[in-house]
N, C-alpha and C. Protein backbone atom coordinates (compact mmCIF):
# COMPACT_ATOMS: atom_id res chain seq x y z
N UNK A 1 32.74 115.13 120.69
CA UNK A 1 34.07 115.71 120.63
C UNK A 1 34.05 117.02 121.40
N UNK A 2 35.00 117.27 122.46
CA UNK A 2 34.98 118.57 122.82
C UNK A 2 36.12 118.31 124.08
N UNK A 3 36.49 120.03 124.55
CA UNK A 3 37.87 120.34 125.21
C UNK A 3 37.45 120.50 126.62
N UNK A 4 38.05 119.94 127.65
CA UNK A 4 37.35 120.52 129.24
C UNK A 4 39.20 121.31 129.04
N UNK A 5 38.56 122.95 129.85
CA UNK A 5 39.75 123.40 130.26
C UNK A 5 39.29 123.98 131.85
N UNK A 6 40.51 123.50 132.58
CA UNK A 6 40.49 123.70 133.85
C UNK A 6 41.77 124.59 133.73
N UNK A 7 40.99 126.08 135.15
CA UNK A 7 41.44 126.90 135.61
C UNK A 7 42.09 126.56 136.79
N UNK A 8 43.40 126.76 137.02
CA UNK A 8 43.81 126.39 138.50
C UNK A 8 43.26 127.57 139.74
N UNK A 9 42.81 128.65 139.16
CA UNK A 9 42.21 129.59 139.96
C UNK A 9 41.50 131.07 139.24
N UNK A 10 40.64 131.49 139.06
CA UNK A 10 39.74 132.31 138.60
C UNK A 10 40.76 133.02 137.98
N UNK A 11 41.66 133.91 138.76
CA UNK A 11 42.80 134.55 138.65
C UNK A 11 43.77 134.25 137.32
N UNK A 12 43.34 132.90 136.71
CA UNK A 12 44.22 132.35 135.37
C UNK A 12 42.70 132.82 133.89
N UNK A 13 41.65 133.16 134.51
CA UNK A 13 40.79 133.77 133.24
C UNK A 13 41.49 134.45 132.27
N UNK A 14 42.27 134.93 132.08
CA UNK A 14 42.82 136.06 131.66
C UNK A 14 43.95 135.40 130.30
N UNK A 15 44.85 134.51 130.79
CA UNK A 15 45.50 133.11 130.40
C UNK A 15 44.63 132.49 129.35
N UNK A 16 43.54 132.06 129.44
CA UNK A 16 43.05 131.10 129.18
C UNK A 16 41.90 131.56 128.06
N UNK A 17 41.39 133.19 128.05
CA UNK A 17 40.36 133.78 127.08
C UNK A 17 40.94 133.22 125.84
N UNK A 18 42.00 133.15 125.15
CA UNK A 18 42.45 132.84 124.28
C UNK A 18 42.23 131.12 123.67
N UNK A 19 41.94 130.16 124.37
CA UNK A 19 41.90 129.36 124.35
C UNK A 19 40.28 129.03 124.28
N UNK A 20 39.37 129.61 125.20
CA UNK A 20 37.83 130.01 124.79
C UNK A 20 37.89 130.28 123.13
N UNK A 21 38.20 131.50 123.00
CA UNK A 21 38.04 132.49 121.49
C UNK A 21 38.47 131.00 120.46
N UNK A 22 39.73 130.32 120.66
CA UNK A 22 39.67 129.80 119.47
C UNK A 22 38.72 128.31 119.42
N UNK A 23 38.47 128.04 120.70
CA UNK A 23 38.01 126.78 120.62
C UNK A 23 36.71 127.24 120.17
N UNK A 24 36.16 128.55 120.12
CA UNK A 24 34.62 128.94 119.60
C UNK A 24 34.71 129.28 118.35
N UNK A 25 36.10 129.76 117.85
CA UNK A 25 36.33 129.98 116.29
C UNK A 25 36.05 129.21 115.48
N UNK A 26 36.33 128.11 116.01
CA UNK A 26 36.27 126.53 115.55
C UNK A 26 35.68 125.50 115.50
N UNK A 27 34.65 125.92 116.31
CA UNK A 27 33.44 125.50 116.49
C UNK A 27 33.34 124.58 117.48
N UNK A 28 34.30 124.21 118.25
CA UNK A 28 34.44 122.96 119.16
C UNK A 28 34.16 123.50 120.36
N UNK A 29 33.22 122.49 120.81
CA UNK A 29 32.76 122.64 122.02
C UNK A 29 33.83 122.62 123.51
N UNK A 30 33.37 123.20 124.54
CA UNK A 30 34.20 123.25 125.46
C UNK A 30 33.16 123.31 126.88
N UNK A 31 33.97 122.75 127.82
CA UNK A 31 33.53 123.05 129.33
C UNK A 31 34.69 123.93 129.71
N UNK A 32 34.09 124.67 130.85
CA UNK A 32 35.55 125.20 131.85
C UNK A 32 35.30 124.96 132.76
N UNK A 33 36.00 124.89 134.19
CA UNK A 33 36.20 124.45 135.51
C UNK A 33 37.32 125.35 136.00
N UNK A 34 36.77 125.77 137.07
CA UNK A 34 37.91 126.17 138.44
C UNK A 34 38.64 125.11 139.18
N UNK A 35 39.10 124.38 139.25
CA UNK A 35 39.80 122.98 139.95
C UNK A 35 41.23 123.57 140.16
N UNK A 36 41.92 123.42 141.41
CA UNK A 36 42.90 123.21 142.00
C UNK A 36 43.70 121.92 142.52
N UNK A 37 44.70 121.59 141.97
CA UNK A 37 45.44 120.38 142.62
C UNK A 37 45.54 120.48 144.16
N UNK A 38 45.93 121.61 144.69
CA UNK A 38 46.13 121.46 145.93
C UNK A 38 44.80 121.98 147.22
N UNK A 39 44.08 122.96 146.36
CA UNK A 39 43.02 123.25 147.06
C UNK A 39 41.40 122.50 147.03
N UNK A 40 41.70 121.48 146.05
CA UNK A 40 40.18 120.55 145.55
C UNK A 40 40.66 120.01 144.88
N UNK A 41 41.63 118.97 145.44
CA UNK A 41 42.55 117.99 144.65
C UNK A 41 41.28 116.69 144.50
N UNK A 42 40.48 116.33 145.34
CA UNK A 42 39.48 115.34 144.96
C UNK A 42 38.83 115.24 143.80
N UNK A 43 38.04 116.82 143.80
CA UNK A 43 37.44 117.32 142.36
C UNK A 43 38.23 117.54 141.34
N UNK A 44 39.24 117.73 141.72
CA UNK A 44 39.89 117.59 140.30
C UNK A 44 40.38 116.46 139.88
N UNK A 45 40.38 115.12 140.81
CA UNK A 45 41.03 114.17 140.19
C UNK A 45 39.69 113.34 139.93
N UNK A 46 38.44 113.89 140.34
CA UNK A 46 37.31 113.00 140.01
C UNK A 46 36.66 113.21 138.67
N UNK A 47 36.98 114.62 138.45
CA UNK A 47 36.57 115.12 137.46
C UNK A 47 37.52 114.70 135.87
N UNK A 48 38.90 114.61 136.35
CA UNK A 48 39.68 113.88 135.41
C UNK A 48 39.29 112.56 135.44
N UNK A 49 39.05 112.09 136.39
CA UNK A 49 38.97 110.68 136.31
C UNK A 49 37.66 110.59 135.27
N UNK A 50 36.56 110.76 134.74
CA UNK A 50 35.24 110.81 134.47
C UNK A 50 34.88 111.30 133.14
N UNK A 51 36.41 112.05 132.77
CA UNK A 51 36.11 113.32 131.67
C UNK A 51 36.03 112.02 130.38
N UNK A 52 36.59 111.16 129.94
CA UNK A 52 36.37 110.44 129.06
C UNK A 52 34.47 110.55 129.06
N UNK A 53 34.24 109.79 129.76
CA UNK A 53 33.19 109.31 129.84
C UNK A 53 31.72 110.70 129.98
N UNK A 54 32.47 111.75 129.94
CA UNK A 54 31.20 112.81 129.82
C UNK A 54 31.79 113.45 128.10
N UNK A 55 32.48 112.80 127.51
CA UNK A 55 32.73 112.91 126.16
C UNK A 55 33.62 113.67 126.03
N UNK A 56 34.47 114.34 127.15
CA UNK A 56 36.08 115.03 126.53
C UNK A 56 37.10 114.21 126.21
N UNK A 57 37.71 115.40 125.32
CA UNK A 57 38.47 114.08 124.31
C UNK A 57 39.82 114.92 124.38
N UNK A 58 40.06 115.74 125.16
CA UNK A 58 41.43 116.64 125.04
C UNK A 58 41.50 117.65 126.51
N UNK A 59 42.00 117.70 127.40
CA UNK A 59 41.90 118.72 128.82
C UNK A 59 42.84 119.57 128.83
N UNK A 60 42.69 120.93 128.94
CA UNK A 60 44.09 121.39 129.00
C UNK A 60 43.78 121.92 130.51
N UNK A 61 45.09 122.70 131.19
CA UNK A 61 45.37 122.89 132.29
C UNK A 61 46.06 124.20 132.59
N UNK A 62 45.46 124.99 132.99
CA UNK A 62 46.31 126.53 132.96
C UNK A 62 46.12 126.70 134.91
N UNK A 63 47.79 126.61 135.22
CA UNK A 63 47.82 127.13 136.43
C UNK A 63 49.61 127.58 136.57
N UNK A 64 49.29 128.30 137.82
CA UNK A 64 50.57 128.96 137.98
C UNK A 64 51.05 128.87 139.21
N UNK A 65 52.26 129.66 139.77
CA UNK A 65 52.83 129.15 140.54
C UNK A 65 53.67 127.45 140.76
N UNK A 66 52.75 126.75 141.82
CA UNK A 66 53.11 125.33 142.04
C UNK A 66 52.92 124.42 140.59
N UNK A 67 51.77 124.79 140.12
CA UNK A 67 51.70 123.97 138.71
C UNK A 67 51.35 122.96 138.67
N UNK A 68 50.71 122.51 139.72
CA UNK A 68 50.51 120.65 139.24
C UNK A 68 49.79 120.21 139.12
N UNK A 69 48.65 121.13 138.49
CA UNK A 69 47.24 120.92 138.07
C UNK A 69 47.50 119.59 136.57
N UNK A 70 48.23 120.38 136.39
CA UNK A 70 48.13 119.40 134.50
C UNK A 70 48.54 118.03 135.22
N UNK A 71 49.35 117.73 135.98
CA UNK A 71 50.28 116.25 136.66
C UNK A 71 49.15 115.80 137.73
N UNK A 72 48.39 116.64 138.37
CA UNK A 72 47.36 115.74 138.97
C UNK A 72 46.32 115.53 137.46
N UNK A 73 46.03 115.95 137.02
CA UNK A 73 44.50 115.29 135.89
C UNK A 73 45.39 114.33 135.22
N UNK A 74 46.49 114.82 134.52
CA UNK A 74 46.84 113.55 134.23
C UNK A 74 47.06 112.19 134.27
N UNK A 75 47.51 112.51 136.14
CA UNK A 75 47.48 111.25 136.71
C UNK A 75 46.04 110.17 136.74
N UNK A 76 45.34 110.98 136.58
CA UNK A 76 43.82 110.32 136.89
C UNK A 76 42.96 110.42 135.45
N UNK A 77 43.82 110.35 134.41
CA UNK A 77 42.78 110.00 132.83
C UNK A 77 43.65 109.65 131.83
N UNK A 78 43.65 109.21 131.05
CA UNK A 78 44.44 108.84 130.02
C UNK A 78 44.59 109.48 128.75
N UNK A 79 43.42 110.56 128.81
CA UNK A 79 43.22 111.53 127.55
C UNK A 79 44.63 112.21 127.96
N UNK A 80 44.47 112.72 126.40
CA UNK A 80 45.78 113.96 126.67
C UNK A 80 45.70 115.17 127.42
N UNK A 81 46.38 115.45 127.70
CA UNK A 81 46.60 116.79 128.90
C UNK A 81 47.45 117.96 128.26
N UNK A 82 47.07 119.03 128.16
CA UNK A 82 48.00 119.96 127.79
C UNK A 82 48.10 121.34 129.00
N UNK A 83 49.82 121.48 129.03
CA UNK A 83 49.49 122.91 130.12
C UNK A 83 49.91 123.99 130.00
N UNK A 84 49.52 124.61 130.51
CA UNK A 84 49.55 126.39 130.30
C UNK A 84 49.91 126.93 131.64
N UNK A 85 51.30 127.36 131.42
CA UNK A 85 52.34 127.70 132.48
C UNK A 85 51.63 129.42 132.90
N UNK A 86 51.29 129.46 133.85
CA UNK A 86 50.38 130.52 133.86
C UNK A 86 51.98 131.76 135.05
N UNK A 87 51.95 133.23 134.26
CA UNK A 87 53.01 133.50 134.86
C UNK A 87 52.56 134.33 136.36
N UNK A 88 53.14 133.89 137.39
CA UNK A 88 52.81 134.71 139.01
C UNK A 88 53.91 135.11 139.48
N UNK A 89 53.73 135.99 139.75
CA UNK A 89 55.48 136.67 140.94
C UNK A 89 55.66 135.15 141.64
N UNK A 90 56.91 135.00 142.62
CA UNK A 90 57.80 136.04 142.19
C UNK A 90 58.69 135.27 140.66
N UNK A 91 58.54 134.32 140.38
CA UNK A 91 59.25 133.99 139.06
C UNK A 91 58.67 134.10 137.63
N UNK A 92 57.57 134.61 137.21
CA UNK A 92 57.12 135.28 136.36
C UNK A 92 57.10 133.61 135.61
N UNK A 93 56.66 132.92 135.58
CA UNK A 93 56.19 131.82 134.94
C UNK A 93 57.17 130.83 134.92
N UNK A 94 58.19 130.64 135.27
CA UNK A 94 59.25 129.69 135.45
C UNK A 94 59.39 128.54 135.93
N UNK A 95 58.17 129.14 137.93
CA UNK A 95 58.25 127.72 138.50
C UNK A 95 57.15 126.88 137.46
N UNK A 96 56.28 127.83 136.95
CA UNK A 96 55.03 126.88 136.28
C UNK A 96 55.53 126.54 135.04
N UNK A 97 56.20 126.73 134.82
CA UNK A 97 57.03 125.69 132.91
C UNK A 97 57.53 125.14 133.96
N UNK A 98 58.52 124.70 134.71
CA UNK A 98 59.07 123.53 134.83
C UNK A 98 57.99 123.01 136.00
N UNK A 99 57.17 123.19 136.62
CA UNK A 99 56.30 122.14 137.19
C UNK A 99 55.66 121.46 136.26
N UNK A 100 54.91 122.07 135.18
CA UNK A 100 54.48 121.39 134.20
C UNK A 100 54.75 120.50 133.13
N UNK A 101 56.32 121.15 132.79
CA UNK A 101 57.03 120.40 132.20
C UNK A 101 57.84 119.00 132.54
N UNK A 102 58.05 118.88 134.32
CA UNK A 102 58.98 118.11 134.18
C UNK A 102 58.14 117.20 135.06
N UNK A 103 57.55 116.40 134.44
CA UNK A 103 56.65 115.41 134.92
C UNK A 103 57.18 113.78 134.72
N UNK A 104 57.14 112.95 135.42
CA UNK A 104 57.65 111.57 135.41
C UNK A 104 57.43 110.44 134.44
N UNK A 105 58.25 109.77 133.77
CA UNK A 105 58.16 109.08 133.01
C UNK A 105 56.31 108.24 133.15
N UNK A 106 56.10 108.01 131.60
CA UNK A 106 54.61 107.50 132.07
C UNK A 106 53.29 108.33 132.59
N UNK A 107 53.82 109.71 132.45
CA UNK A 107 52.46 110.70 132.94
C UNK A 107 52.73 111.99 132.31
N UNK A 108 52.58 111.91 130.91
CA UNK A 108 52.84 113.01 130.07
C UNK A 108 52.10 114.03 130.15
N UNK A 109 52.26 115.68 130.00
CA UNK A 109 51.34 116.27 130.08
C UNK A 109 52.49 117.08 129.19
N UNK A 110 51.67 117.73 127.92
CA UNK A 110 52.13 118.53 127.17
C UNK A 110 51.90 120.18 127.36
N UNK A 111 53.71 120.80 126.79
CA UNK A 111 53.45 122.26 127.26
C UNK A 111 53.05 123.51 126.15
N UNK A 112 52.47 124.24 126.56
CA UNK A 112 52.58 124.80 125.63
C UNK A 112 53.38 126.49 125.86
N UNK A 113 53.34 127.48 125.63
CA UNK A 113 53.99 128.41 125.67
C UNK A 113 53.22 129.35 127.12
N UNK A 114 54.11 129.65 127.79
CA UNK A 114 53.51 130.28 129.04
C UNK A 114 52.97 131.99 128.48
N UNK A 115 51.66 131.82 129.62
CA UNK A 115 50.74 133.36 129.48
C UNK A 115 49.80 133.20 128.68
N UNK A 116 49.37 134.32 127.96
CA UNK A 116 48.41 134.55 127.18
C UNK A 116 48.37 133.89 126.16
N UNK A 117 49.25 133.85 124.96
CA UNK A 117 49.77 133.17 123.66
C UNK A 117 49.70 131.15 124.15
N UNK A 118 49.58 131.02 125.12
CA UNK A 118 50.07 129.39 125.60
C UNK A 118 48.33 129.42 125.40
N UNK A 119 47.04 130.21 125.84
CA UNK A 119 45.65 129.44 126.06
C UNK A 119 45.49 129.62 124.65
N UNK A 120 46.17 130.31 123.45
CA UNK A 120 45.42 130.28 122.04
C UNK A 120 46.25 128.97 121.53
N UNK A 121 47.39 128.41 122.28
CA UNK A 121 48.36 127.82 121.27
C UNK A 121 47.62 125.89 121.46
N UNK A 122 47.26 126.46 123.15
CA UNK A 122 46.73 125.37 123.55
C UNK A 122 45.44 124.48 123.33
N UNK A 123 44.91 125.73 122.72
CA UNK A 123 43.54 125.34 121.84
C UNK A 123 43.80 124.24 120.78
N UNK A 124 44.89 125.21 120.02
CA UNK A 124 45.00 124.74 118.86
C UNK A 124 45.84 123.51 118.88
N UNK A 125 46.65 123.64 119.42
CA UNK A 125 47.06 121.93 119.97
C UNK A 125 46.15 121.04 120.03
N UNK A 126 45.19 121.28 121.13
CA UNK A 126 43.70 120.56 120.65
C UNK A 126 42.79 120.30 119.94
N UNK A 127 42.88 121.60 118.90
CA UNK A 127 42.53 121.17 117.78
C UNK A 127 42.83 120.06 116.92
N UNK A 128 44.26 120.38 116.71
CA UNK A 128 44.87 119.40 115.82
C UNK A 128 44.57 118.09 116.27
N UNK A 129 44.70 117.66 117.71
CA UNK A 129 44.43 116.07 118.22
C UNK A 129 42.54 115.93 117.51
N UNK A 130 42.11 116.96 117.16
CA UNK A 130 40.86 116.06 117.17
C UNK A 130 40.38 116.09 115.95
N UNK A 131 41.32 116.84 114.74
CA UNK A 131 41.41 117.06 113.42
C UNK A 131 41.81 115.67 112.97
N UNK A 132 42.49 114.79 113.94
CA UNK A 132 43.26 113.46 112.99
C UNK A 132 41.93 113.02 112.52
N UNK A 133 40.75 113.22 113.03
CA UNK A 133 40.16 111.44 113.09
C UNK A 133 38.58 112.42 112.69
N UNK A 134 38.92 114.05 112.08
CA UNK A 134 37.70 114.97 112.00
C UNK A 134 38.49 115.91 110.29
N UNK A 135 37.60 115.43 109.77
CA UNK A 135 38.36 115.87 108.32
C UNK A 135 37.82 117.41 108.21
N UNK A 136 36.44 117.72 108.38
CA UNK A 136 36.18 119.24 108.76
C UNK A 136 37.27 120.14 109.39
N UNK A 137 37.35 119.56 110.15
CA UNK A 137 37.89 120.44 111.52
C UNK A 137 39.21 120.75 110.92
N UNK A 138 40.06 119.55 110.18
CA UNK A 138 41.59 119.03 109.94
C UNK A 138 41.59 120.64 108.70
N UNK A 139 39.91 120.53 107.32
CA UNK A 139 40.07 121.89 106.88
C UNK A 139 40.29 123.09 107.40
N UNK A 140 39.42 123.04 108.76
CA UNK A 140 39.34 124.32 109.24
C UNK A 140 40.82 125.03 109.44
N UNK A 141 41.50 123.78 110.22
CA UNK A 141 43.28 124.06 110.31
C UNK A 141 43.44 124.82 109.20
N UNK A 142 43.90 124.06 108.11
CA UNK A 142 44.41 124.20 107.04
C UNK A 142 44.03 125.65 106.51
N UNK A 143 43.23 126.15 106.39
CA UNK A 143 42.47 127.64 105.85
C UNK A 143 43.50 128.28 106.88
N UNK A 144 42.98 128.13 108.59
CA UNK A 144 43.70 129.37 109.59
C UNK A 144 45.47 129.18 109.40
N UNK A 145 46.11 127.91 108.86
CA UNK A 145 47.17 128.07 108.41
C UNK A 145 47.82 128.88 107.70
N UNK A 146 46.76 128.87 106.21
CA UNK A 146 47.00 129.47 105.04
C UNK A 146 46.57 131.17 105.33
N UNK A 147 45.25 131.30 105.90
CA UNK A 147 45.46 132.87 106.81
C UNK A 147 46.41 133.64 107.35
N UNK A 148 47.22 132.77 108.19
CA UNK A 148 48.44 133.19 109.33
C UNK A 148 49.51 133.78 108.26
N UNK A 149 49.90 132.26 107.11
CA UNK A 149 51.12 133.03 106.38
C UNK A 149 50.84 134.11 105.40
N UNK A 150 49.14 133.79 104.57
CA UNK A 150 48.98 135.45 104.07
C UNK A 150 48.92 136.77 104.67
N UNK A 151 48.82 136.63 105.96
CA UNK A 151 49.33 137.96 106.93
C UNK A 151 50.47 138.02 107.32
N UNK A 152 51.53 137.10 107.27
CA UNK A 152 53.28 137.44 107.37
C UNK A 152 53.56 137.89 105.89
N UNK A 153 53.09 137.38 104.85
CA UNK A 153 53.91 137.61 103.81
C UNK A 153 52.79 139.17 103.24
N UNK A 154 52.01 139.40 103.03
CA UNK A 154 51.15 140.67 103.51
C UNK A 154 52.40 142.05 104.42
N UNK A 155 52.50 141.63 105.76
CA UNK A 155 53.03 142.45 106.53
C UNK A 155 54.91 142.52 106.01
N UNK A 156 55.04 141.45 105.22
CA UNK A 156 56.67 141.32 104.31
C UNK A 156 56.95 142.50 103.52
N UNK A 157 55.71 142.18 102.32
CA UNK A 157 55.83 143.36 101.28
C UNK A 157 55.12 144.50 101.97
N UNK A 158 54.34 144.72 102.74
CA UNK A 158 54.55 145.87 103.33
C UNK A 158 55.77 146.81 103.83
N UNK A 159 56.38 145.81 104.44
CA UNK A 159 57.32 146.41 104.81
C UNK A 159 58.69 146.65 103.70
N UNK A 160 58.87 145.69 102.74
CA UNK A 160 59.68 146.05 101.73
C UNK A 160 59.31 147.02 100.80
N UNK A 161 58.25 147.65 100.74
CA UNK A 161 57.69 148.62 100.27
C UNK A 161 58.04 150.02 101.18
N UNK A 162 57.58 150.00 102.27
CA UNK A 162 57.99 151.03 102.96
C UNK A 162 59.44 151.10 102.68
N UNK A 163 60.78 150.33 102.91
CA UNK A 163 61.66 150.54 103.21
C UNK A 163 62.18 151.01 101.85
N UNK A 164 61.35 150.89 100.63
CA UNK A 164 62.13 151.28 99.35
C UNK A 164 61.84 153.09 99.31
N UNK A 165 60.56 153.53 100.06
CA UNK A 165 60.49 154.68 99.76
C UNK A 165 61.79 155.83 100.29
């Protein structure tokens, strides 16, 4: 079990630390890759093509600009694909949500939230796909669930406290 995440260019590290941190929180293994659709479109579609078979079970895709990193791997594996709209002048992440997003019937690639917040969300997206069929892992969710809302409702009465003084 484990996540290949491909960088559409070194330049998306930054994007994507978040998606490292949790996939190591969690104990799930990961590869990373520099691959470009348009600049090492071979390697990247050989490398999608193959990823089953070197035991990834989930790829996500963080690129920006043109975006069609997630729509080329996809095209070439059947695992799931998730992408990470990475934001670049001059449209600050726009063209890359809708390159990523608007992909052709039959070649799904799932989005997740563009920038920084999209490589932690995208992890965890991956997580969950590999929690169905991993009852550990499915706990591990469940705890960082129950974490998340004891720090909203934590930061609640904090704040209804302050506001009574």
């Amino acid at each position: 079990m484990s996540v290949a995440v491909i960088l559409g260019s070194k330049s998306d590290l930054d994007v994507v630390r978040g998606a490292f941190d949790t996939l190591k929180e969690f104990g799930v293994p990961y590869v990373a890759r520099v691959l470009s659709a348009h600049r090492t479109p071979e390697e990247a579609a050989k490398f999608a093509a193959s990823a089953r078979q070197e035991g990834i079970d989930v790829i996500i895709c963080a690129a920006g600009m043109a975006a069609h990193l997630g729509g080329v791997v996809a095209a070439h594996t059947t695992l799931p694909v998730i992408g990470i709209p990475v934001p670049s002048a001059p449209f600050n992440a726009l063209d890359s949500l809708l390159a990523t997003v608007q992909m052709p019937p039959g070649v799904p690639v799932g989005a997740v939230t563009c920038g920084k917040a999209g490589g932690k969300n995208a992890a965890l997206y991956a997580i969950e796909m590999l929690a169905i069929k991993d009852a550990a892992l499915a706990s591990k969710l469940e705890k960082f669930r129950r974490e998340q809302r004891d720090k909203v409702l934590q930061a609640d009465a904090e704040l209804a406290a302050e506001l009574e003084k």
